[in-house]
N, C-alpha and C. Protein backbone atom coordinates (compact mmCIF):
# COMPACT_ATOMS: atom_id res chain seq x y z
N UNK A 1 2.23 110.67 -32.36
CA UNK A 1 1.65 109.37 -32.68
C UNK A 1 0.76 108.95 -31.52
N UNK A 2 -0.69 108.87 -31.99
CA UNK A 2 -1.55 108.25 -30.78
C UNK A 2 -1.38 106.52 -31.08
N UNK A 3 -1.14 105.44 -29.74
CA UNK A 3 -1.18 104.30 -29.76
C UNK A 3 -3.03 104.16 -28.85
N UNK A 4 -3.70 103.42 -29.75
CA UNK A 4 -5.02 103.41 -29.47
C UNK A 4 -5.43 102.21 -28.91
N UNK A 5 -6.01 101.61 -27.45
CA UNK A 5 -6.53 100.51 -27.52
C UNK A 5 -7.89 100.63 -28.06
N UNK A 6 -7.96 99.34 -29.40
CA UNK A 6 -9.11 99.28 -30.11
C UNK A 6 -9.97 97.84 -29.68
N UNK A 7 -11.31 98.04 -29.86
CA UNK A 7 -11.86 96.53 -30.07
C UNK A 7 -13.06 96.48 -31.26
N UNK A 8 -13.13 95.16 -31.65
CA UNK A 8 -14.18 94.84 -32.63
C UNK A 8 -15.10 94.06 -31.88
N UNK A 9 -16.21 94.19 -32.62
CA UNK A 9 -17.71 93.78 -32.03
C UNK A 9 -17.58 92.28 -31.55
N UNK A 10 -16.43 91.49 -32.31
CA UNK A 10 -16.24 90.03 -31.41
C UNK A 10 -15.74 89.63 -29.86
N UNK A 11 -15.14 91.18 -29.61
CA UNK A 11 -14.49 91.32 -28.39
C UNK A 11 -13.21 90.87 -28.31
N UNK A 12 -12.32 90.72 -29.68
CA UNK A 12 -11.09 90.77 -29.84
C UNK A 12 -10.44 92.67 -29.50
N UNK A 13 -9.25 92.26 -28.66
CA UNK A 13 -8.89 93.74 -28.20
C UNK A 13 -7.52 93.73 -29.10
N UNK A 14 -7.04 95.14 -29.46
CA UNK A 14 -5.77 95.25 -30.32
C UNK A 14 -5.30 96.71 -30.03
N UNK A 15 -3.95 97.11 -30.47
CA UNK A 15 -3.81 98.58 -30.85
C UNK A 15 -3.89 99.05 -32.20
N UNK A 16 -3.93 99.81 -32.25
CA UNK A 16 -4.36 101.13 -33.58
C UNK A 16 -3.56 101.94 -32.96
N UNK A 17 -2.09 102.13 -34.52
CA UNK A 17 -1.28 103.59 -34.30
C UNK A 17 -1.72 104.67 -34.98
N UNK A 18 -1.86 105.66 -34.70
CA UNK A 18 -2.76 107.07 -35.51
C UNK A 18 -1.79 108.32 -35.17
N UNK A 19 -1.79 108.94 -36.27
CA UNK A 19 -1.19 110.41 -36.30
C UNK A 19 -2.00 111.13 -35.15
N UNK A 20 -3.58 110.88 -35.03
CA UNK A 20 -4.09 112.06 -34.17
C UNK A 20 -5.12 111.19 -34.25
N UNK A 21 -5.74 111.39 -33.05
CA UNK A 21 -7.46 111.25 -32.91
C UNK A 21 -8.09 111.48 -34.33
N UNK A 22 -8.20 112.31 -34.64
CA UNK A 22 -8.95 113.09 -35.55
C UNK A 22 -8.75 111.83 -36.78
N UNK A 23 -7.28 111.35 -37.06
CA UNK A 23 -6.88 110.69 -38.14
C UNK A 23 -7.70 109.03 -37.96
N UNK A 24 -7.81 108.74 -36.63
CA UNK A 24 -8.41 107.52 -36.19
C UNK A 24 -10.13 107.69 -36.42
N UNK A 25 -11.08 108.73 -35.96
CA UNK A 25 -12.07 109.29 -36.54
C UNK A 25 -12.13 108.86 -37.85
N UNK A 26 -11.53 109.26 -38.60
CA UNK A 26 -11.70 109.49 -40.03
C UNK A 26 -11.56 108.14 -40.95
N UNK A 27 -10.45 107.26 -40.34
CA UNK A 27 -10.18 105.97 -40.97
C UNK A 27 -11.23 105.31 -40.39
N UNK A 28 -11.66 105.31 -39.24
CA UNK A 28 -12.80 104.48 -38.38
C UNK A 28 -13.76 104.58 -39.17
N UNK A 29 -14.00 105.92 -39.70
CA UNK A 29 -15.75 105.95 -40.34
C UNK A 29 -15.61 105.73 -41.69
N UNK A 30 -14.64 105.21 -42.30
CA UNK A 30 -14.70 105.19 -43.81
C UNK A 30 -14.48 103.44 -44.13
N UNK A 31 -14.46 102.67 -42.25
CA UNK A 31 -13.96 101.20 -42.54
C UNK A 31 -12.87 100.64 -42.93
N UNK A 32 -11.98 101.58 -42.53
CA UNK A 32 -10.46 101.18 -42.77
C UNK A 32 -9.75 100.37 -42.05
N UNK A 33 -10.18 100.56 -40.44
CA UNK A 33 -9.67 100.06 -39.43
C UNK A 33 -10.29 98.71 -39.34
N UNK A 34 -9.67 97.68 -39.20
CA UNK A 34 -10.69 96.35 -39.16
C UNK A 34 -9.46 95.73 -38.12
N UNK A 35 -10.44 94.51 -37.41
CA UNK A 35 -9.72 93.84 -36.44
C UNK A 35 -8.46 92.32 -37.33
N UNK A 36 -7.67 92.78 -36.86
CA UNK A 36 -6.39 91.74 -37.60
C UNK A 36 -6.77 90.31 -37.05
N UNK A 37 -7.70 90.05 -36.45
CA UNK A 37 -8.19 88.01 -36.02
C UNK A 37 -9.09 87.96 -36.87
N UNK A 38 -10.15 88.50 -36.79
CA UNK A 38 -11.52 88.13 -37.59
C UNK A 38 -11.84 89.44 -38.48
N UNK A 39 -10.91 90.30 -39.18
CA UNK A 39 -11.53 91.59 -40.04
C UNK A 39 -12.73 92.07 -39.35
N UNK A 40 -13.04 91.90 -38.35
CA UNK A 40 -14.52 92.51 -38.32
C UNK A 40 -14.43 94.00 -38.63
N UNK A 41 -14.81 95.13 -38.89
CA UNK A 41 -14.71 96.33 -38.98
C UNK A 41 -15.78 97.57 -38.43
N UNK A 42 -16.06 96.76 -37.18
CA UNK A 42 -16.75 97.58 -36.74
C UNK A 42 -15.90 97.58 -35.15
N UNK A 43 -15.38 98.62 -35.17
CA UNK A 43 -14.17 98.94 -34.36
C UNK A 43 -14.64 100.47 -33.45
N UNK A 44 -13.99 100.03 -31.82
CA UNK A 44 -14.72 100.81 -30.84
C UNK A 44 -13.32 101.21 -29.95
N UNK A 45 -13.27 102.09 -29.81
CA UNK A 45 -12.05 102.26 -28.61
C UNK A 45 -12.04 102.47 -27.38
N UNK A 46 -11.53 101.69 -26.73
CA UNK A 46 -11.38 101.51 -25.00
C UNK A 46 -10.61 102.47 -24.72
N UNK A 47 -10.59 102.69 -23.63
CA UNK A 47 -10.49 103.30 -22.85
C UNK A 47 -9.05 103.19 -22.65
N UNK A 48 -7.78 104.20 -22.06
CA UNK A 48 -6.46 104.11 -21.85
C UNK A 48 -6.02 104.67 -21.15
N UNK A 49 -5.31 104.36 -20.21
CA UNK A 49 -4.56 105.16 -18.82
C UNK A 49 -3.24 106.15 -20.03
N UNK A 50 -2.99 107.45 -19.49
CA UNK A 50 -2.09 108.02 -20.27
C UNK A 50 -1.12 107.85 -19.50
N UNK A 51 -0.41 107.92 -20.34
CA UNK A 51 1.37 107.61 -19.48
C UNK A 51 1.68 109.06 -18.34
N UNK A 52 2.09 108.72 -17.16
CA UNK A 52 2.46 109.09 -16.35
C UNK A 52 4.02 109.53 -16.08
N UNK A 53 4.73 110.63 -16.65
CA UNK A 53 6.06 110.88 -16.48
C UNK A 53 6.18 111.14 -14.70
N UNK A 54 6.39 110.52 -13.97
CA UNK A 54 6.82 110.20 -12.59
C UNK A 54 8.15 110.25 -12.23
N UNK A 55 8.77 111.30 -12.71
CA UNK A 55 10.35 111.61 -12.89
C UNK A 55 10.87 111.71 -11.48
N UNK A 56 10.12 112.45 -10.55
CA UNK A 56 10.29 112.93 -9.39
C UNK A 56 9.87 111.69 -7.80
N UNK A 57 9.08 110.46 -8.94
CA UNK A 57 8.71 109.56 -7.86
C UNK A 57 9.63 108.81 -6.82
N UNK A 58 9.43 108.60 -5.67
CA UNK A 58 10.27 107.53 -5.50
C UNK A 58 10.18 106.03 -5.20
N UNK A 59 11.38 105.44 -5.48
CA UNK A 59 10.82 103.56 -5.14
C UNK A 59 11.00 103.67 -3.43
N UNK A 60 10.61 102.30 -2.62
CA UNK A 60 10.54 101.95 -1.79
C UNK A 60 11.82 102.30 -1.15
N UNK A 61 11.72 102.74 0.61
CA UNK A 61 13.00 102.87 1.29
C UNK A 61 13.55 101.64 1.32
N UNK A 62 14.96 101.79 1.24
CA UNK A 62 16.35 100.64 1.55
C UNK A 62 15.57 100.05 3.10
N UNK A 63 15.11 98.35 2.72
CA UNK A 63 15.42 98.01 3.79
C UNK A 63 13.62 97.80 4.04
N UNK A 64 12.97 98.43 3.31
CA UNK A 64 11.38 98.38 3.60
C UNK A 64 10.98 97.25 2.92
N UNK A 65 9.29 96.45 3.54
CA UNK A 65 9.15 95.55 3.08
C UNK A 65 8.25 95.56 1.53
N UNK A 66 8.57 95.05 0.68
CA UNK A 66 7.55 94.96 -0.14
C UNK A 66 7.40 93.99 -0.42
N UNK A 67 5.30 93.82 -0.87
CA UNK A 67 4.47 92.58 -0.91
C UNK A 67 4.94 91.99 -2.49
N UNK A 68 5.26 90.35 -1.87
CA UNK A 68 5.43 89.51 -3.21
C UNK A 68 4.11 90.19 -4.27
N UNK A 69 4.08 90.07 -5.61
CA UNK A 69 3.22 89.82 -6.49
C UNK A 69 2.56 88.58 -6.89
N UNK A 70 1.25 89.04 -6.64
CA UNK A 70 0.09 87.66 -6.76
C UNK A 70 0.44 86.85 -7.70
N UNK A 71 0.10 85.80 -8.08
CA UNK A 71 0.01 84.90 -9.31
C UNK A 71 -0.99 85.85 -10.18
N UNK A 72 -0.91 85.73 -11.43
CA UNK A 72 -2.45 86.34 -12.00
C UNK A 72 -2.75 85.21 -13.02
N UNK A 73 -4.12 85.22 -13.30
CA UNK A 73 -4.51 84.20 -14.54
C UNK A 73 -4.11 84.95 -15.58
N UNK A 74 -3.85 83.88 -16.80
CA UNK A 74 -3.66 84.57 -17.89
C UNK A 74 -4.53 85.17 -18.43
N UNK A 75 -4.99 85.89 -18.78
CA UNK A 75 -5.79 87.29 -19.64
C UNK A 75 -5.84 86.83 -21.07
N UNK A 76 -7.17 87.00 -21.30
CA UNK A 76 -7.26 86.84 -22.69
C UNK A 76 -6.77 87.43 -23.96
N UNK A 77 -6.38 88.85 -23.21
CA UNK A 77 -5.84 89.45 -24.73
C UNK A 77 -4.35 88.95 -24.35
N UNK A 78 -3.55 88.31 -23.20
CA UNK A 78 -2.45 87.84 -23.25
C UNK A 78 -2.65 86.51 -24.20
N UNK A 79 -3.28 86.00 -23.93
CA UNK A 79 -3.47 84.45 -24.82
C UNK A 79 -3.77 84.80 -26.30
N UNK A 80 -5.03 86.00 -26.67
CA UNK A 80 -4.81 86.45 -27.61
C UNK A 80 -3.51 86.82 -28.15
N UNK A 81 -2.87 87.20 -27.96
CA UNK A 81 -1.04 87.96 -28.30
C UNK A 81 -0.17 86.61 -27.92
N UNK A 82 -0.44 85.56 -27.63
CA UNK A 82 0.40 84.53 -28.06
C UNK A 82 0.07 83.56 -28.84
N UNK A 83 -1.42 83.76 -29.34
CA UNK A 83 -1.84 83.00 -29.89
C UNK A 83 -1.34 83.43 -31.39
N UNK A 84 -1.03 84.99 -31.79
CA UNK A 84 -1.32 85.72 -32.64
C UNK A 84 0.81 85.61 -33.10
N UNK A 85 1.03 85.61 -31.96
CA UNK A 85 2.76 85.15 -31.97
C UNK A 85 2.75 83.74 -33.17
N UNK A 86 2.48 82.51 -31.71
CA UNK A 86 2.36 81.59 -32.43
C UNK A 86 2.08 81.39 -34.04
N UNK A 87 1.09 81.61 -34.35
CA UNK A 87 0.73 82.03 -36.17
C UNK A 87 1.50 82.40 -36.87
N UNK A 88 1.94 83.85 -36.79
CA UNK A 88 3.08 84.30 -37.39
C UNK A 88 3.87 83.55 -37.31
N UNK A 89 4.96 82.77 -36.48
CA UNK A 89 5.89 82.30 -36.91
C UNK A 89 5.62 81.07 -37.55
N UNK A 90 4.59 80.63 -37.61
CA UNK A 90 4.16 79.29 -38.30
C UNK A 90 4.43 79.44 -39.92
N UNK A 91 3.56 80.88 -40.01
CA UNK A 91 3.51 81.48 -41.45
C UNK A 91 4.63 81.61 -41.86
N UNK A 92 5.46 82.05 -40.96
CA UNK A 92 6.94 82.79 -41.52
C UNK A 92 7.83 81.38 -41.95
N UNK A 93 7.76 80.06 -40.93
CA UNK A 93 8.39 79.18 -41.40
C UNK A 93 7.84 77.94 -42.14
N UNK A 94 6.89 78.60 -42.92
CA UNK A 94 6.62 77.57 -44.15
C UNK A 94 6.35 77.66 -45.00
N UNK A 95 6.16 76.89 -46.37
CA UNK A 95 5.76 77.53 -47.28
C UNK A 95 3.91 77.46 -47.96
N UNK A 96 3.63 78.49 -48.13
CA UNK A 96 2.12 78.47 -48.55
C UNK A 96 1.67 77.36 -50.21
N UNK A 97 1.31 76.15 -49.94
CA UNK A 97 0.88 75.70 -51.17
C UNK A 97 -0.28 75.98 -52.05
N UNK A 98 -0.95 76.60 -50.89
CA UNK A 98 -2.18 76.96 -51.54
C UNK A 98 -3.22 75.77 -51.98
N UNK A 99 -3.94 75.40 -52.69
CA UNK A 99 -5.14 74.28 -52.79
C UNK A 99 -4.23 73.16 -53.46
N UNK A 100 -2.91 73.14 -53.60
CA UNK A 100 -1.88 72.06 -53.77
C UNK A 100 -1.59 70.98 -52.49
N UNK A 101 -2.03 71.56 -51.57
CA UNK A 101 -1.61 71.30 -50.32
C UNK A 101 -1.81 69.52 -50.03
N UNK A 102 -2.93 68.90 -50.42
CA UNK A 102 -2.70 67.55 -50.11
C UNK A 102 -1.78 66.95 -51.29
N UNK A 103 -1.90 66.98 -52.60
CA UNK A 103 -0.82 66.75 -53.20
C UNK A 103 0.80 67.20 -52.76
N UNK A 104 1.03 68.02 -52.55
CA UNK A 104 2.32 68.46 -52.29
C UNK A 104 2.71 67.51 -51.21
N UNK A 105 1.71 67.71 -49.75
CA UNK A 105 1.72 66.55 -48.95
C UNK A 105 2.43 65.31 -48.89
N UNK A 106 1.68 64.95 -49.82
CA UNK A 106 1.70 63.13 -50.58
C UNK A 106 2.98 63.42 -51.14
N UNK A 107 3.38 64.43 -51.93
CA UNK A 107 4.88 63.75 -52.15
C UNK A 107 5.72 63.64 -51.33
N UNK A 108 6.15 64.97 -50.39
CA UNK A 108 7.02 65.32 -49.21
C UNK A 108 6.93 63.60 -48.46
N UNK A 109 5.83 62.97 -48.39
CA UNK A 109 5.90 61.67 -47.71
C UNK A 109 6.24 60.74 -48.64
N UNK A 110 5.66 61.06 -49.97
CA UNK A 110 6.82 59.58 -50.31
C UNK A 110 8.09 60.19 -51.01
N UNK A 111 8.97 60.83 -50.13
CA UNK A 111 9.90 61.36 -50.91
C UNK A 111 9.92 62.19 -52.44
N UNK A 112 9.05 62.65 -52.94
CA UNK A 112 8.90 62.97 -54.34
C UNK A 112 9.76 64.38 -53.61
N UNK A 113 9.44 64.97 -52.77
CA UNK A 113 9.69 66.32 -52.78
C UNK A 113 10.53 66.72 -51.75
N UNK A 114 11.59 68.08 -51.42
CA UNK A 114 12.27 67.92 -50.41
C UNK A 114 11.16 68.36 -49.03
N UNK A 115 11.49 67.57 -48.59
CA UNK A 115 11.02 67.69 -47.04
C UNK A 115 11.22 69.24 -46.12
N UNK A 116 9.92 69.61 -45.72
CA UNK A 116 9.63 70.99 -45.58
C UNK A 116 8.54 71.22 -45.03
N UNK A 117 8.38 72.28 -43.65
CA UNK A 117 6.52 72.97 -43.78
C UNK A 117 6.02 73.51 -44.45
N UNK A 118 4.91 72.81 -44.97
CA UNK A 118 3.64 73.58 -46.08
C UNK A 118 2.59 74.11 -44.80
N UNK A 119 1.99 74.82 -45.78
CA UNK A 119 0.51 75.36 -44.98
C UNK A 119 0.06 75.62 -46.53
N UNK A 120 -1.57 75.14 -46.75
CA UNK A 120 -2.17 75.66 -48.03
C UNK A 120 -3.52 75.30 -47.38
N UNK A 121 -4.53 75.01 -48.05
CA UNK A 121 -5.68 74.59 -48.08
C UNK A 121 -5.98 73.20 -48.48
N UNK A 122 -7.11 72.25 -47.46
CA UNK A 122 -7.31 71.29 -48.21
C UNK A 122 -8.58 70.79 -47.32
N UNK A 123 -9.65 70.09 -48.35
CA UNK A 123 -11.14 69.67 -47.54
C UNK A 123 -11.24 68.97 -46.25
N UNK A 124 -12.06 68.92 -45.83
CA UNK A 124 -11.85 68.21 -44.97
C UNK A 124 -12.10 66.91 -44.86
N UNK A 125 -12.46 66.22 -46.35
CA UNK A 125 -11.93 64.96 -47.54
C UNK A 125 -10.95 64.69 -47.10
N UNK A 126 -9.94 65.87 -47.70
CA UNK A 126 -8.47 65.37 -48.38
C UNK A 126 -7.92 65.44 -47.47
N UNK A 127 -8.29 66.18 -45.89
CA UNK A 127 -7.24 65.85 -45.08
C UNK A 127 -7.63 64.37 -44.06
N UNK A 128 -8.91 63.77 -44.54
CA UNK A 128 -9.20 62.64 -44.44
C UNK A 128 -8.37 61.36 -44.50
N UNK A 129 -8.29 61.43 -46.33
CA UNK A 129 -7.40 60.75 -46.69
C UNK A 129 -5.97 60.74 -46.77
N UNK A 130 -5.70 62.39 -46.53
CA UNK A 130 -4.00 62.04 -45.96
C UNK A 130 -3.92 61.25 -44.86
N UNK A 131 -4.95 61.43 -43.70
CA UNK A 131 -4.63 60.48 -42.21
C UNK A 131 -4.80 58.95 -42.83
N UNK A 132 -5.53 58.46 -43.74
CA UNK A 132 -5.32 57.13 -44.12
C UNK A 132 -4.06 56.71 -44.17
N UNK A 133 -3.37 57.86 -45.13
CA UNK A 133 -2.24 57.61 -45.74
C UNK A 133 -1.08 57.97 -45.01
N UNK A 134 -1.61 57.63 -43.56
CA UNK A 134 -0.46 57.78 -42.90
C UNK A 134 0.68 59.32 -42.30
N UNK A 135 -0.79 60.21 -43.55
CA UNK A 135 -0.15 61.52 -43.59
C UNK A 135 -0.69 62.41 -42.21
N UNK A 136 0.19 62.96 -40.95
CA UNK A 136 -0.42 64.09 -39.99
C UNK A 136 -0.61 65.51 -40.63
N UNK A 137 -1.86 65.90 -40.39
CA UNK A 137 -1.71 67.75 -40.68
C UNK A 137 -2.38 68.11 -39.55
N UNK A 138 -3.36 69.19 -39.64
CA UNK A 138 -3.91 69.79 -38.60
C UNK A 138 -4.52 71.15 -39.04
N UNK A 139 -6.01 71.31 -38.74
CA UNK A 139 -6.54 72.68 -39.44
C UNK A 139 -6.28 73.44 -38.28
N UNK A 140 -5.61 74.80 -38.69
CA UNK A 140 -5.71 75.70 -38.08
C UNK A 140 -6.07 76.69 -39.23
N UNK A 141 -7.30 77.32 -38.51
CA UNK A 141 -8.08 78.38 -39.45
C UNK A 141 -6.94 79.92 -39.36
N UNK A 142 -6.36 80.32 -40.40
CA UNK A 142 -5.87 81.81 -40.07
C UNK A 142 -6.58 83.29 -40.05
N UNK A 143 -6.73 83.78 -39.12
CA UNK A 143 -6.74 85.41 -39.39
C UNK A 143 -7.10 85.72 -40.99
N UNK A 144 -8.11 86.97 -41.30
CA UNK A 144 -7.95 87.17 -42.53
C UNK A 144 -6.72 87.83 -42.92
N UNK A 145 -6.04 88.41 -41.95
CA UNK A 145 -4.94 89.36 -41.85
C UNK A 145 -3.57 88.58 -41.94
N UNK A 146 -3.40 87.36 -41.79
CA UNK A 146 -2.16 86.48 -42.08
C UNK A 146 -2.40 85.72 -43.18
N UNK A 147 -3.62 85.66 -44.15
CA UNK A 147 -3.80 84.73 -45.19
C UNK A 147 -3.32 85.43 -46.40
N UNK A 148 -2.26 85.03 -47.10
CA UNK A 148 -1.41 85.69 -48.20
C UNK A 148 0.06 86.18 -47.90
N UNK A 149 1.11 86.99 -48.36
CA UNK A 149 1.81 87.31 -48.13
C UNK A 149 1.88 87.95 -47.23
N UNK A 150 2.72 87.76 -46.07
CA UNK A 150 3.72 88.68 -44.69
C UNK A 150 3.80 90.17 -45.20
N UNK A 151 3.38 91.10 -44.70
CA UNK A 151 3.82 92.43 -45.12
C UNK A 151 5.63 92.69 -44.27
């Protein structure tokens, strides 16, 4: 199994698991591979340190000093990968209404319905008039890759 670092032309970075090079080739040029934030499908692969079996290495002598580790900024494909966390579990704990979504809304607030997270679709009208109505939501645009059912 090759684990591939991939990127798409937006400069979103990801992995790609592949039987073989050859198998990544082949899905690459037929547009199979697309980036899971924005589908883009024009997909390029970076570059990868290969793993190093260092069986024989050794750690630091008993008693020697070693340098604290720097602070580091967070990294974008780290923020990417929590951003991508975050989502998923959003998805996972609610339910999709789909273009029901300000209706369904409106009942959950006046009691019509049991009380619950939705996520569906709704204009940016209707989520107008839910804030009249006292109602909070919040657009968050999803991935084409999280819109529909969880595989």
């Amino acid at each position: 199994m090759k684990v591939l670092n991939l990127r798409c032309a937006n400069g979103h970075v990801f992995e790609g698991w592949f039987a073989s090079n050859d198998d990544y080739m082949a899905q690459n040029g037929r547009g199979l591979v697309e980036c899971p934030l924005c589908a883009d499908k024009v997909i390029t692969r970076m570059p990868s340190a290969p793993r190093l079996n260092l069986s024989g290495a050794r750690g630091p002598e008993p008693g020697a000093a070693v340098p604290a580790a720097a602070p580091q900024a967070a990294q974008p494909a780290d923020l990417q990968a929590a951003f991508m966390k975050a989502v998923r579990e959003m998805v996972q704990r609610t339910e999709d209404v789909g273009p029901r979504f300000a209706e369904e809304a409106r009942r959950i607030h006046y009691g019509e319905a049991p009380e619950r997270g939705i996520r569906g679709k709704a204009s940016p009208e209707e989520r107008e008039a839910l804030r009249e109505e006292g109602i909070e939501t919040f657009a968050l645009p999803l991935p084409p890759g999280l819109e529909g059912p969880l595989q």
